[in-house]
N, C-alpha and C. Protein backbone atom coordinates (compact mmCIF):
# COMPACT_ATOMS: atom_id res chain seq x y z
N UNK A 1 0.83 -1.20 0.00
CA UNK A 1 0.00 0.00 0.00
C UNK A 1 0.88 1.26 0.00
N UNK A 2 1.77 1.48 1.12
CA UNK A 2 3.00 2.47 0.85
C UNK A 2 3.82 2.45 -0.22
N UNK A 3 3.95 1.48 -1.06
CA UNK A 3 4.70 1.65 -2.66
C UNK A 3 3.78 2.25 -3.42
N UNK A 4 2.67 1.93 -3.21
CA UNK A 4 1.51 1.89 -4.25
C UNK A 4 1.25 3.51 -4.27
N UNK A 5 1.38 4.24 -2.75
CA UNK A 5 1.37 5.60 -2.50
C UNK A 5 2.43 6.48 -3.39
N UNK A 6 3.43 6.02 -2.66
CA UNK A 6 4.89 6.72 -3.03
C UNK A 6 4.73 6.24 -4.76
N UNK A 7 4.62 5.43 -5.59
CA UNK A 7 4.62 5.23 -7.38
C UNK A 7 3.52 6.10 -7.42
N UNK A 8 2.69 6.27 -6.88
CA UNK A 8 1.60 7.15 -7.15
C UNK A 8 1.83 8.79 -7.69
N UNK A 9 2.68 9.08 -5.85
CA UNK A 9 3.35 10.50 -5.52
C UNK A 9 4.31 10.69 -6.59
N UNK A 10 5.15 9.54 -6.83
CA UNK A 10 6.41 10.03 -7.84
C UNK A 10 5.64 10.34 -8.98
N UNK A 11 4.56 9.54 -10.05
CA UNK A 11 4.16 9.70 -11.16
C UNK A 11 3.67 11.31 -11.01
N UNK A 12 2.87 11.46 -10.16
CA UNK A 12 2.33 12.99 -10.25
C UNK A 12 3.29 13.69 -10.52
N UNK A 13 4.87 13.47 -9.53
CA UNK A 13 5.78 14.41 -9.60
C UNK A 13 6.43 15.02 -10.86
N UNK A 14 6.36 13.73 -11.65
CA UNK A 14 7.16 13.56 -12.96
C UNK A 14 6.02 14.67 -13.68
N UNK A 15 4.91 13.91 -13.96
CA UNK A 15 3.84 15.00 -14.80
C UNK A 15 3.80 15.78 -14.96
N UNK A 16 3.93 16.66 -13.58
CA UNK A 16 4.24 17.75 -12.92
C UNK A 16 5.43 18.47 -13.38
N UNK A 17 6.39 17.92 -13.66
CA UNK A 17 7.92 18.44 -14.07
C UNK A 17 7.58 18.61 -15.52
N UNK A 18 6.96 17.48 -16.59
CA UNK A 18 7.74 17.37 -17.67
C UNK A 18 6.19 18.62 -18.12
N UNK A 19 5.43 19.00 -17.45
CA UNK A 19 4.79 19.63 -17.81
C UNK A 19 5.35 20.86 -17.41
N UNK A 20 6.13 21.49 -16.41
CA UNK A 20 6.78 22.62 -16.34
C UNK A 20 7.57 22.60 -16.98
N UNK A 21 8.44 22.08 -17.64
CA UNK A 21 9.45 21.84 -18.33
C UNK A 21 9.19 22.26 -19.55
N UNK A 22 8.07 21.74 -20.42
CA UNK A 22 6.88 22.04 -22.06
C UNK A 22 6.56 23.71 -21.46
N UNK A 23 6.02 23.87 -20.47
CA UNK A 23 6.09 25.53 -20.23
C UNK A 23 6.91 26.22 -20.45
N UNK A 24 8.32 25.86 -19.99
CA UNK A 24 9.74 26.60 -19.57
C UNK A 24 10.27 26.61 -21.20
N UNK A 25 10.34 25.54 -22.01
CA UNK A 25 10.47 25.77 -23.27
C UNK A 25 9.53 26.44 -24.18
N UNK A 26 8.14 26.69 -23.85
CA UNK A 26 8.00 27.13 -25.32
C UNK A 26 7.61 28.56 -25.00
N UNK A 27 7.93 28.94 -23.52
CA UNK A 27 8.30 30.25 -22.91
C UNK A 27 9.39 31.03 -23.21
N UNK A 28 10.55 30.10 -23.81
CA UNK A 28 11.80 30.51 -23.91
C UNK A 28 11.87 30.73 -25.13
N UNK A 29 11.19 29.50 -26.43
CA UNK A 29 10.81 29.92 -28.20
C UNK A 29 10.36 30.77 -28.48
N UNK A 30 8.91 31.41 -27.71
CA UNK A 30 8.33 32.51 -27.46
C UNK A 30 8.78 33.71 -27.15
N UNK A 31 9.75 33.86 -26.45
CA UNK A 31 10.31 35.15 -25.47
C UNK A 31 9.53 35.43 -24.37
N UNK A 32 8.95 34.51 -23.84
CA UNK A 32 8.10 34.91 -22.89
C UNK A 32 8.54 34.20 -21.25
N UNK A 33 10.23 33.33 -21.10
CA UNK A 33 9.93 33.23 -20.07
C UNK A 33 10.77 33.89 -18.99
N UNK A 34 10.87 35.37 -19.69
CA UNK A 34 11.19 36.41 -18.56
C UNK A 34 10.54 37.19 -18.92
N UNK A 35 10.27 38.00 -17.76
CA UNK A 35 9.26 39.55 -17.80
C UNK A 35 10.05 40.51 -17.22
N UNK A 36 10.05 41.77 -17.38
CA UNK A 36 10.39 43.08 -16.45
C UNK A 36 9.08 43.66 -15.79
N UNK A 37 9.32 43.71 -15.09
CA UNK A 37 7.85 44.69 -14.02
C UNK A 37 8.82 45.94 -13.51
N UNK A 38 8.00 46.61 -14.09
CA UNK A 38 8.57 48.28 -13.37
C UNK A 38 7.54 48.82 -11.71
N UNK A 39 7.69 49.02 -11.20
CA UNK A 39 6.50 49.33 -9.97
C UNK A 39 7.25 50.26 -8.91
N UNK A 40 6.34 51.05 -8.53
CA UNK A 40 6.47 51.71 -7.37
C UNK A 40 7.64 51.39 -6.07
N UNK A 41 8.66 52.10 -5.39
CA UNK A 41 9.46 51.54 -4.71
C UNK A 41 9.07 51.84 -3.27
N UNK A 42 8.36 51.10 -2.81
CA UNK A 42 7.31 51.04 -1.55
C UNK A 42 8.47 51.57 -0.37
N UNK A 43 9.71 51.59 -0.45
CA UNK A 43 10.77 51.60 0.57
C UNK A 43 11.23 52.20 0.48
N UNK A 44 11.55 53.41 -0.60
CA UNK A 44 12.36 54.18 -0.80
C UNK A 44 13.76 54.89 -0.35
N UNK A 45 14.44 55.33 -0.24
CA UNK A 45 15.74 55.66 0.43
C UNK A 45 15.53 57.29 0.24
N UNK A 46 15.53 58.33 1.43
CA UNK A 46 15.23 59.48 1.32
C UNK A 46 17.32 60.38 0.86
N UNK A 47 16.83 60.93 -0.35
CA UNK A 47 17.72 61.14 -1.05
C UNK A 47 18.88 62.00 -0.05
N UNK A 48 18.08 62.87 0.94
CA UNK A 48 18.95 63.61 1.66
C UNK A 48 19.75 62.79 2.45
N UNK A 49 19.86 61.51 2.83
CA UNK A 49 20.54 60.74 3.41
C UNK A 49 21.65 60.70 2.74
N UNK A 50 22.08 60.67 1.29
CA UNK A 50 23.38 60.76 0.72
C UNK A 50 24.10 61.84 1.06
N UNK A 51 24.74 62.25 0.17
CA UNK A 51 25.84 63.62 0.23
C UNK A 51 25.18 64.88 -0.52
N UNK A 52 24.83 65.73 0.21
CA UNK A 52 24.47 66.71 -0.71
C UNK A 52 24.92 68.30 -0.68
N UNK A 53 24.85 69.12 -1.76
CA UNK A 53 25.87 70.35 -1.16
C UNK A 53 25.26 71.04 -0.95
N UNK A 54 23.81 70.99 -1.05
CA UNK A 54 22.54 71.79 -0.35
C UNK A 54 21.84 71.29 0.93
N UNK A 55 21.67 72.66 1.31
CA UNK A 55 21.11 72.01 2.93
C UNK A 55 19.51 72.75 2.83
N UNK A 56 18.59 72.31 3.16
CA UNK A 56 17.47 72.15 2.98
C UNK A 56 16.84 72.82 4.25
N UNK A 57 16.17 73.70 4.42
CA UNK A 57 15.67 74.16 6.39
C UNK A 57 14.07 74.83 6.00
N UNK A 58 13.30 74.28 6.66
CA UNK A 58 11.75 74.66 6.48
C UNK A 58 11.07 74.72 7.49
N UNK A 59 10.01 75.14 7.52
CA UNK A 59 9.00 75.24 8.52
C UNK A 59 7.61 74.95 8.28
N UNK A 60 6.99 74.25 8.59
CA UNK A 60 5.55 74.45 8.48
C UNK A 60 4.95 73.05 9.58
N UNK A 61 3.38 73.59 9.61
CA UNK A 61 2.82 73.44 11.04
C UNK A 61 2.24 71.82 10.81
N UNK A 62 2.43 70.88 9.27
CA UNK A 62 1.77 69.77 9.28
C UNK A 62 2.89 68.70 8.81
N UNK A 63 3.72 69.30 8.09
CA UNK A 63 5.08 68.07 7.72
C UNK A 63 6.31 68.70 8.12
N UNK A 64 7.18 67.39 8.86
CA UNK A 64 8.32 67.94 9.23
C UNK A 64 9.41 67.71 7.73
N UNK A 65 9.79 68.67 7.17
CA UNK A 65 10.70 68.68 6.07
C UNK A 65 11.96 69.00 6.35
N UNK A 66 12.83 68.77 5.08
CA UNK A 66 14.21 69.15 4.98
C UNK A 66 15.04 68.38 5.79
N UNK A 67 16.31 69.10 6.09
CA UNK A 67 17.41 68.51 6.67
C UNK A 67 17.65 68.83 8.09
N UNK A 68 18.34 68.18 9.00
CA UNK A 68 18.69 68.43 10.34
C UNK A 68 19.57 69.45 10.48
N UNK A 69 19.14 70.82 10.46
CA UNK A 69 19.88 71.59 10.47
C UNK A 69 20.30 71.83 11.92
N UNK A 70 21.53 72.79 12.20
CA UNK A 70 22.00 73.02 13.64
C UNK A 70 21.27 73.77 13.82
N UNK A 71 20.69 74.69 13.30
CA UNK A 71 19.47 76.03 14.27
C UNK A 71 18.10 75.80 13.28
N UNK A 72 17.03 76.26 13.87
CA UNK A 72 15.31 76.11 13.14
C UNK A 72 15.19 78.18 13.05
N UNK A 73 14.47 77.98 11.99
CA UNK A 73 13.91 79.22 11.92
C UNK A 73 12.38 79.08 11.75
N UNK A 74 12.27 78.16 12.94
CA UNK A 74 10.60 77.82 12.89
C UNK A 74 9.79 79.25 13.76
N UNK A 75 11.29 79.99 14.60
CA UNK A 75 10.47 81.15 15.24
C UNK A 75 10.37 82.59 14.51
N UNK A 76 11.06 82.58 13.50
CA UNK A 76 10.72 83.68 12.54
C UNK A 76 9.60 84.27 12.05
N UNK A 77 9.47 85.66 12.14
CA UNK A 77 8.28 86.01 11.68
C UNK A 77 7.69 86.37 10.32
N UNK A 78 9.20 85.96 9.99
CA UNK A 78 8.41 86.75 8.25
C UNK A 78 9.58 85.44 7.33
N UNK A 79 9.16 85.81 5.88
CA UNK A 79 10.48 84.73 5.18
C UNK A 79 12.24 85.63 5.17
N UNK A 80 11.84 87.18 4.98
CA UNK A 80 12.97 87.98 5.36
C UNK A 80 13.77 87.66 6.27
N UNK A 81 12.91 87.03 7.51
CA UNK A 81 13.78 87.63 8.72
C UNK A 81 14.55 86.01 9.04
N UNK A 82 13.84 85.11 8.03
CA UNK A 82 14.39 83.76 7.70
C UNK A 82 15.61 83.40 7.22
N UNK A 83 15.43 84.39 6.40
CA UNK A 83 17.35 84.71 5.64
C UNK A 83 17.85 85.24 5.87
N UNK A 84 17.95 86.01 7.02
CA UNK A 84 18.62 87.06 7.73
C UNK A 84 19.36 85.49 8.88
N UNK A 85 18.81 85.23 9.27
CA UNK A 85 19.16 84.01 10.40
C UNK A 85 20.04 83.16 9.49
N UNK A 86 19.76 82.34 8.45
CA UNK A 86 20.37 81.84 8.18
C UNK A 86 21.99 82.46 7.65
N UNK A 87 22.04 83.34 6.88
CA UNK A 87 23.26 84.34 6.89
C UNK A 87 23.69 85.15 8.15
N UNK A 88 23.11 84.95 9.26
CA UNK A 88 23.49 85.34 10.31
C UNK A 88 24.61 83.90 10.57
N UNK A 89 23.87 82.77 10.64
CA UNK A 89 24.43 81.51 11.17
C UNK A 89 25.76 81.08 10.22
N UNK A 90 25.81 81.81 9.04
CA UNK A 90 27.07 81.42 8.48
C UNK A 90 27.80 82.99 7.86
N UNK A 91 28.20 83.80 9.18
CA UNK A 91 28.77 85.11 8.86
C UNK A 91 30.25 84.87 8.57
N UNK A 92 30.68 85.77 7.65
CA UNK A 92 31.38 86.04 7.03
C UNK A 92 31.80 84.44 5.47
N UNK A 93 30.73 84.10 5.31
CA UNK A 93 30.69 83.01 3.84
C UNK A 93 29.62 83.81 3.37
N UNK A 94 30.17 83.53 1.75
CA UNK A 94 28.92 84.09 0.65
C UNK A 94 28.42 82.84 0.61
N UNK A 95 26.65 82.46 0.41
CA UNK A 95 25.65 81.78 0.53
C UNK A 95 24.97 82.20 -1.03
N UNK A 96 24.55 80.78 -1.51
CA UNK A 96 23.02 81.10 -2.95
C UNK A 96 22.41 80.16 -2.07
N UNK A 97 21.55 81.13 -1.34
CA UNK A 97 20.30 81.24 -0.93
C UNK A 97 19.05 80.81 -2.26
N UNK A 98 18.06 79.90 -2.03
CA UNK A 98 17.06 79.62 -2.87
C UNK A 98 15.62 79.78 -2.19
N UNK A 99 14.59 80.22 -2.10
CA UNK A 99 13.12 79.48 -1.91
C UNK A 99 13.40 78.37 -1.78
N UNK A 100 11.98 77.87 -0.72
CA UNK A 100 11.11 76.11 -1.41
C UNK A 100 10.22 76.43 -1.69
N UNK A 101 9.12 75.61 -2.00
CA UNK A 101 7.80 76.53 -2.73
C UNK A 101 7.53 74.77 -2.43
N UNK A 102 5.91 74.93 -1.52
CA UNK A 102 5.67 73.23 -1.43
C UNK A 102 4.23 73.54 -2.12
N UNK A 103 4.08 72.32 -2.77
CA UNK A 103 2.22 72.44 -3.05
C UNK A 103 1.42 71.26 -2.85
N UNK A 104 0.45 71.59 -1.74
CA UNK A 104 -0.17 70.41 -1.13
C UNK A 104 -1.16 70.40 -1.78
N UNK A 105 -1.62 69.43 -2.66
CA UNK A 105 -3.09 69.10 -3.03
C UNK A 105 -2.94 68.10 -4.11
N UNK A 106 -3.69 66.43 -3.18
CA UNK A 106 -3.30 65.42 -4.21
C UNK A 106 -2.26 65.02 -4.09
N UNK A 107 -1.73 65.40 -3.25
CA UNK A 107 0.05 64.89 -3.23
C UNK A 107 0.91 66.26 -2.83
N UNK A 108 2.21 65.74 -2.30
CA UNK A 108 2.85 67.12 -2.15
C UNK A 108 3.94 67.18 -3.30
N UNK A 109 4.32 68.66 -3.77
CA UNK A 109 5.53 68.47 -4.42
C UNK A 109 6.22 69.87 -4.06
N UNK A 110 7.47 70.19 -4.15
CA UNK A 110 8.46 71.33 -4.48
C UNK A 110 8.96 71.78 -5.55
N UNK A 111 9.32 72.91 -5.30
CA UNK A 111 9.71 73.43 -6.09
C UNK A 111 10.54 74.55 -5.47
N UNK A 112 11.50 75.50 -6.38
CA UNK A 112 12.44 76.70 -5.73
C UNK A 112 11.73 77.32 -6.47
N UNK A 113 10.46 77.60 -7.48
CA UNK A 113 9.91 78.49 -7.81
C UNK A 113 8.24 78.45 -7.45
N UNK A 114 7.61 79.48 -7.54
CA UNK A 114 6.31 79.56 -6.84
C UNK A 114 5.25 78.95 -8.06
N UNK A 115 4.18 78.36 -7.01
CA UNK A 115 3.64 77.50 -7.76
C UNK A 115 2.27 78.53 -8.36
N UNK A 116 1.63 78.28 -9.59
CA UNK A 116 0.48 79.14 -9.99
C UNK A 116 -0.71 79.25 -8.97
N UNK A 117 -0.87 78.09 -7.98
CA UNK A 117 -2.23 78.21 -7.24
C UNK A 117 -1.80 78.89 -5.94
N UNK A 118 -2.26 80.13 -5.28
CA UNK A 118 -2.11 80.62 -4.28
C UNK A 118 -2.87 79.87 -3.34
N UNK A 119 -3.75 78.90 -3.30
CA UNK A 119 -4.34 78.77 -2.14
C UNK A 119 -3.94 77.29 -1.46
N UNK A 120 -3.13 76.34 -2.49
CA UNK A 120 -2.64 74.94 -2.40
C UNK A 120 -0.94 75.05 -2.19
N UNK A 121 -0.43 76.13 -2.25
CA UNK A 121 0.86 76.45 -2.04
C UNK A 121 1.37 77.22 -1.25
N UNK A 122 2.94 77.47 -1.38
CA UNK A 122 3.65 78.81 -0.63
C UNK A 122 4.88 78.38 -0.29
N UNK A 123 5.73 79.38 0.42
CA UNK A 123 7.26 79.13 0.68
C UNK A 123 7.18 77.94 1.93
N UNK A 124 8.06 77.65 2.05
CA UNK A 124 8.37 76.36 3.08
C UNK A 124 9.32 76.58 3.68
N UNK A 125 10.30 76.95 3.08
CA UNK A 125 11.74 77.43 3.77
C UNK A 125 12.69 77.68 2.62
N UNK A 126 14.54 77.51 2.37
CA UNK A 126 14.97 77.69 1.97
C UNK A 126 15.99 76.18 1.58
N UNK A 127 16.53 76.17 0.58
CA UNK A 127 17.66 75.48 0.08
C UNK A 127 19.01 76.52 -0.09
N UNK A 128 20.45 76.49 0.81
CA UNK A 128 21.35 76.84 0.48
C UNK A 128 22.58 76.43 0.47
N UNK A 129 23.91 77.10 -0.26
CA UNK A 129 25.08 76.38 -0.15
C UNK A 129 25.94 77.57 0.15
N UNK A 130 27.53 77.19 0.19
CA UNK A 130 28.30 78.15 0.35
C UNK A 130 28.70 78.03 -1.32
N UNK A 131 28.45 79.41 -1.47
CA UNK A 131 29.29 79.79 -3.23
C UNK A 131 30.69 79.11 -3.24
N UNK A 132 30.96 78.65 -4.32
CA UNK A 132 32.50 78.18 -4.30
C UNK A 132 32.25 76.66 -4.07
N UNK A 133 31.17 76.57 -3.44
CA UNK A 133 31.02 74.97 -3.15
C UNK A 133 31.86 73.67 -4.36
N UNK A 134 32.19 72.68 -3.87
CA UNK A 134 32.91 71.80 -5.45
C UNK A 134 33.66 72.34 -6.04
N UNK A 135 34.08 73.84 -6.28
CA UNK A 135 34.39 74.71 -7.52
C UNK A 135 33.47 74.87 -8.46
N UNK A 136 32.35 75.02 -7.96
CA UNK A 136 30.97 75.07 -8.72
C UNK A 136 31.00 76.54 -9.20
N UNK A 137 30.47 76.94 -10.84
CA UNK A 137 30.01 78.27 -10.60
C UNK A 137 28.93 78.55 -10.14
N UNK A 138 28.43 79.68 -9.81
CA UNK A 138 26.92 80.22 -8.89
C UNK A 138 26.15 79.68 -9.98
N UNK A 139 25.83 79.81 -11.27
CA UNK A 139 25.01 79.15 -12.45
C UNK A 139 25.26 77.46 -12.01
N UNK A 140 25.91 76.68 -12.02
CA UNK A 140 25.92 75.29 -11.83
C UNK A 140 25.62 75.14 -10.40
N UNK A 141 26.08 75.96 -9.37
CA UNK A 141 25.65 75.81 -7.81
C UNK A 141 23.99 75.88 -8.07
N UNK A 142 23.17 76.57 -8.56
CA UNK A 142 21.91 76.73 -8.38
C UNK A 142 21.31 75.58 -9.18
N UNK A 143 21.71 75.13 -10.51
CA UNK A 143 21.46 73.88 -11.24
C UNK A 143 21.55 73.28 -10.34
N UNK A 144 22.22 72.41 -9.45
CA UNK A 144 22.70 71.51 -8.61
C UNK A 144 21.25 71.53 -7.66
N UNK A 145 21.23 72.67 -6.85
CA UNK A 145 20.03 72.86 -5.29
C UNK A 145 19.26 72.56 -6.18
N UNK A 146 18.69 72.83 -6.96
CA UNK A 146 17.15 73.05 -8.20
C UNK A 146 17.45 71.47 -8.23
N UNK A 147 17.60 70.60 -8.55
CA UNK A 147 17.98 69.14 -8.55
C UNK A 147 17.75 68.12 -7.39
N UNK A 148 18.26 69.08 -6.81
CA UNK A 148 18.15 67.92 -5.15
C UNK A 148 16.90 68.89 -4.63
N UNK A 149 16.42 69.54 -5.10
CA UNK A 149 14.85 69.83 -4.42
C UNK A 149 14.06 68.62 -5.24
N UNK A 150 14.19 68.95 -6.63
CA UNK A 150 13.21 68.12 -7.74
C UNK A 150 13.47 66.61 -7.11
N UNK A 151 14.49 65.80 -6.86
CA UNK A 151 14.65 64.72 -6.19
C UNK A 151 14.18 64.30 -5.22
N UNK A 152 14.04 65.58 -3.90
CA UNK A 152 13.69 65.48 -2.56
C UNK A 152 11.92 65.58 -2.63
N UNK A 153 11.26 66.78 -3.60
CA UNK A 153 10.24 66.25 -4.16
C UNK A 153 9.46 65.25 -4.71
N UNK A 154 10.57 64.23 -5.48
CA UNK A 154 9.59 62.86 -5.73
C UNK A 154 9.81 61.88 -4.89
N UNK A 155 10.74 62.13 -4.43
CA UNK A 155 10.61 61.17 -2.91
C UNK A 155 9.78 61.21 -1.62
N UNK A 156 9.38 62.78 -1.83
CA UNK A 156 8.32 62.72 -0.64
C UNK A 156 6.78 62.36 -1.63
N UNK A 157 6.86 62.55 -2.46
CA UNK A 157 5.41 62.55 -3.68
C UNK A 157 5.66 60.83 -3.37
N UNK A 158 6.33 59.79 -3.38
CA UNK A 158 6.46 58.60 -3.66
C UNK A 158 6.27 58.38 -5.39
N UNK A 159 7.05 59.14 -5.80
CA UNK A 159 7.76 59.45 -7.41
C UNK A 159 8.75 58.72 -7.44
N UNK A 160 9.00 57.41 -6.94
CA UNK A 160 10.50 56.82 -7.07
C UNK A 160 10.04 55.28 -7.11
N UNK A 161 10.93 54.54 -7.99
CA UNK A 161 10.23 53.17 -9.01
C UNK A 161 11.36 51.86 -8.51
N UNK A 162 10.99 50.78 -8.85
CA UNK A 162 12.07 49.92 -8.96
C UNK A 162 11.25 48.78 -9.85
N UNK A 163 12.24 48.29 -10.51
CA UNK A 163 12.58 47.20 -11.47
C UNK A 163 12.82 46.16 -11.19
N UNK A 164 11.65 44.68 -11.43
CA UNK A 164 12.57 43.53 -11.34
C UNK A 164 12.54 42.68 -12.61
N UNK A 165 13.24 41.52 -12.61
CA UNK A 165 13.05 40.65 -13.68
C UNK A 165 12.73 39.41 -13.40
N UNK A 166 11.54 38.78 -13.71
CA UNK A 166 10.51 37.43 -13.36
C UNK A 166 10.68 36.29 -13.99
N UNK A 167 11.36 35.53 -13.29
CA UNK A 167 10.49 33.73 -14.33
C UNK A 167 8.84 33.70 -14.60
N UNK A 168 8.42 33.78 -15.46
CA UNK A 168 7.30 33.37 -15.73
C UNK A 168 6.75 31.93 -14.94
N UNK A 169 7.70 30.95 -14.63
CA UNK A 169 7.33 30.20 -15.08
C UNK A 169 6.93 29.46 -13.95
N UNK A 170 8.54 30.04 -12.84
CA UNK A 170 8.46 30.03 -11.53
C UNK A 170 7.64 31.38 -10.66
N UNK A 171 7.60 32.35 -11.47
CA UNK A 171 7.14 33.37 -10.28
C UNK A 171 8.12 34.03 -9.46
N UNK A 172 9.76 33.61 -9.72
CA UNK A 172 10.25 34.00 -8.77
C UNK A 172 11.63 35.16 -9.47
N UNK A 173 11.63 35.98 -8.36
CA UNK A 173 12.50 37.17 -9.00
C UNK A 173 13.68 36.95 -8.93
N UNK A 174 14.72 37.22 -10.27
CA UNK A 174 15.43 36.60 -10.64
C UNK A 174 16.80 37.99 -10.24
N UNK A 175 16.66 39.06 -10.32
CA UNK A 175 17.10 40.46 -10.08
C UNK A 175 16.27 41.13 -10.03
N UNK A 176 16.52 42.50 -9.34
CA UNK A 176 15.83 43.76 -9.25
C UNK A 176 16.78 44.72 -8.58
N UNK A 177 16.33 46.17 -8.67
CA UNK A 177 17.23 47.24 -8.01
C UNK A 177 16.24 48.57 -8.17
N UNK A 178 16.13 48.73 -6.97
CA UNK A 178 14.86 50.11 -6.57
C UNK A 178 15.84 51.54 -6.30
N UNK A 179 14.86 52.80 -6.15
CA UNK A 179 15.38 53.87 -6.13
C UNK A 179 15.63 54.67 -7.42
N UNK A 180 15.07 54.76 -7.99
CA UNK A 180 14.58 55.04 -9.15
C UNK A 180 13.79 56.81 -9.33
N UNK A 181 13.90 57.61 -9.59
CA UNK A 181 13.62 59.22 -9.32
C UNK A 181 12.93 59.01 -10.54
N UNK A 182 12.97 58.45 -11.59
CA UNK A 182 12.62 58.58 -12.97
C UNK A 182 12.11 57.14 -13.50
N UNK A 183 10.84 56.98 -14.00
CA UNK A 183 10.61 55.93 -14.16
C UNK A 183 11.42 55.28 -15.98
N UNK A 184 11.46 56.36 -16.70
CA UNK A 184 12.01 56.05 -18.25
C UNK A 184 13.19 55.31 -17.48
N UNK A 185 14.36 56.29 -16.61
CA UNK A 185 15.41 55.68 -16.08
C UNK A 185 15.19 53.83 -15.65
N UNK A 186 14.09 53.95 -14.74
CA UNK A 186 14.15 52.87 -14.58
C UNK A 186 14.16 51.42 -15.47
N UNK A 187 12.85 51.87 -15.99
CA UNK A 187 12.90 51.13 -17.31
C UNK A 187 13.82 50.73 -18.21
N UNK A 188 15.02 51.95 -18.52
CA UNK A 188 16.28 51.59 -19.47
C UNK A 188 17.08 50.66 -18.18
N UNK A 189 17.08 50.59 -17.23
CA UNK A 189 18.41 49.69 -16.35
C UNK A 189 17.61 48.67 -16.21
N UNK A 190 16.57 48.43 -16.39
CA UNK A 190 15.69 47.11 -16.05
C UNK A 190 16.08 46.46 -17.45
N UNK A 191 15.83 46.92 -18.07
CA UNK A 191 15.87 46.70 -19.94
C UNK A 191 17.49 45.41 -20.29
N UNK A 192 18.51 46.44 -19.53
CA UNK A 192 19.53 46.38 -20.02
C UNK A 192 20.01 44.68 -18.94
N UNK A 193 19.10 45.26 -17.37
CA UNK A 193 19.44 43.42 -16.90
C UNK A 193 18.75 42.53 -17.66
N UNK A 194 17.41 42.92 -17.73
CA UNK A 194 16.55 41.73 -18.82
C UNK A 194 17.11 40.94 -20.37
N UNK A 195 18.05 42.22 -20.77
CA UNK A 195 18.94 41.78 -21.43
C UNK A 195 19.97 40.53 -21.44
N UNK A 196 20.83 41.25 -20.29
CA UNK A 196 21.67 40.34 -19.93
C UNK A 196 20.96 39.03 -19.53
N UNK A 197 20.15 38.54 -18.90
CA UNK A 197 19.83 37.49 -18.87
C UNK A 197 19.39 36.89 -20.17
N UNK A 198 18.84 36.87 -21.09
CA UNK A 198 18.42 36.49 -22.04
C UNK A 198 19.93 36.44 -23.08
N UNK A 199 20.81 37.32 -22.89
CA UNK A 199 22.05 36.98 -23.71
C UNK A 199 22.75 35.74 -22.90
């Protein structure tokens, strides 16, 4: 009765195989037995955690933003008297001082320039560096902050993607790599592993 089980169990097993097996090949004649899935990166890595030559300082009464700065100008009364503090806190360095400009509705995003809707927007605080920063000129220093806002923006929007590459056949992920600011981006580095596997 226990042989009779176990010849039983094995035959299924086999069936079972040579029928995944007829999958796995005519998945592979096909091109079909890898996939790329592009999707949302549920985990994200908040960009200001890297190295950046902008420092980020804001205020407002519902999200805590920006960077850990050494002083808050959360007690300021005006945005003037905001940049007065901060060029107070780094006297005698020249500073490019920027806006933030946040806009809540539907999602949040930034910007260093002001957004068209007055009633879903407004300043937040500032992005600045010391001039000279890298050997940057003031034109590439401000390219640069304008960048790591747009970044720090889709990371708080949850604007940031990751890529994996699938057996069809198994279900199971074969590579992937998240953090992604740009989904086209993502797509071309997903592209190029999906590649490599198939070469």
């Amino acid at each position: 009765m226990k042989n009779k089980i176990l010849n039983n169990t094995l035959v299924a097993l086999k069936q079972e195989y040579e029928v995944n097996l007829l999958k796995a090949k005519e998945a592979f004649e096909n091109g079909t037995l890898l996939k790329l899935e592009i999707e949302i990166d549920e985990d994200p890595i908040n960009p200001r955690d890297f190295d950046n030559v902008g420092v980020i300082i804001c205020k407002h009464k519902k999200y805590f933003l920006g960077d850990q700065a050494p002083f808050s100008i959360k007690d300021c009364g005006s945005w003037v008297e905001a940049r007065e503090k901060i060029e107070s806190q780094h006297a005698g360095e020249e500073l490019l001082i920027l806006p933030v400009y946040m806009m809540d509705h539907s999602g949040l995003c930034l910007s260093t320039k002001p957004f068209s809707c007055p009633w879903d927007s407004g300043q937040i605080g500032f992005i600045y560096a010391k001039k000279g920063e890298e050997g940057l000129t003031d034109q590439e220093l401000q390219n640069l902050l304008e960048h790591e806002i747009k970044s720090y923006s889709k990371y708080i929007a949850g604007d940031v993607y990751q890529w994996s590459v699938i057996n069809t056949i198994s279900g199971k992920c074969l590579d992937s790599c998240a953090g992604f600011l740009d989904y086209n981006e993502a797509q071309k580095d997903g592209e190029a592993a999906l590649k490599s596997f198939i070469d």
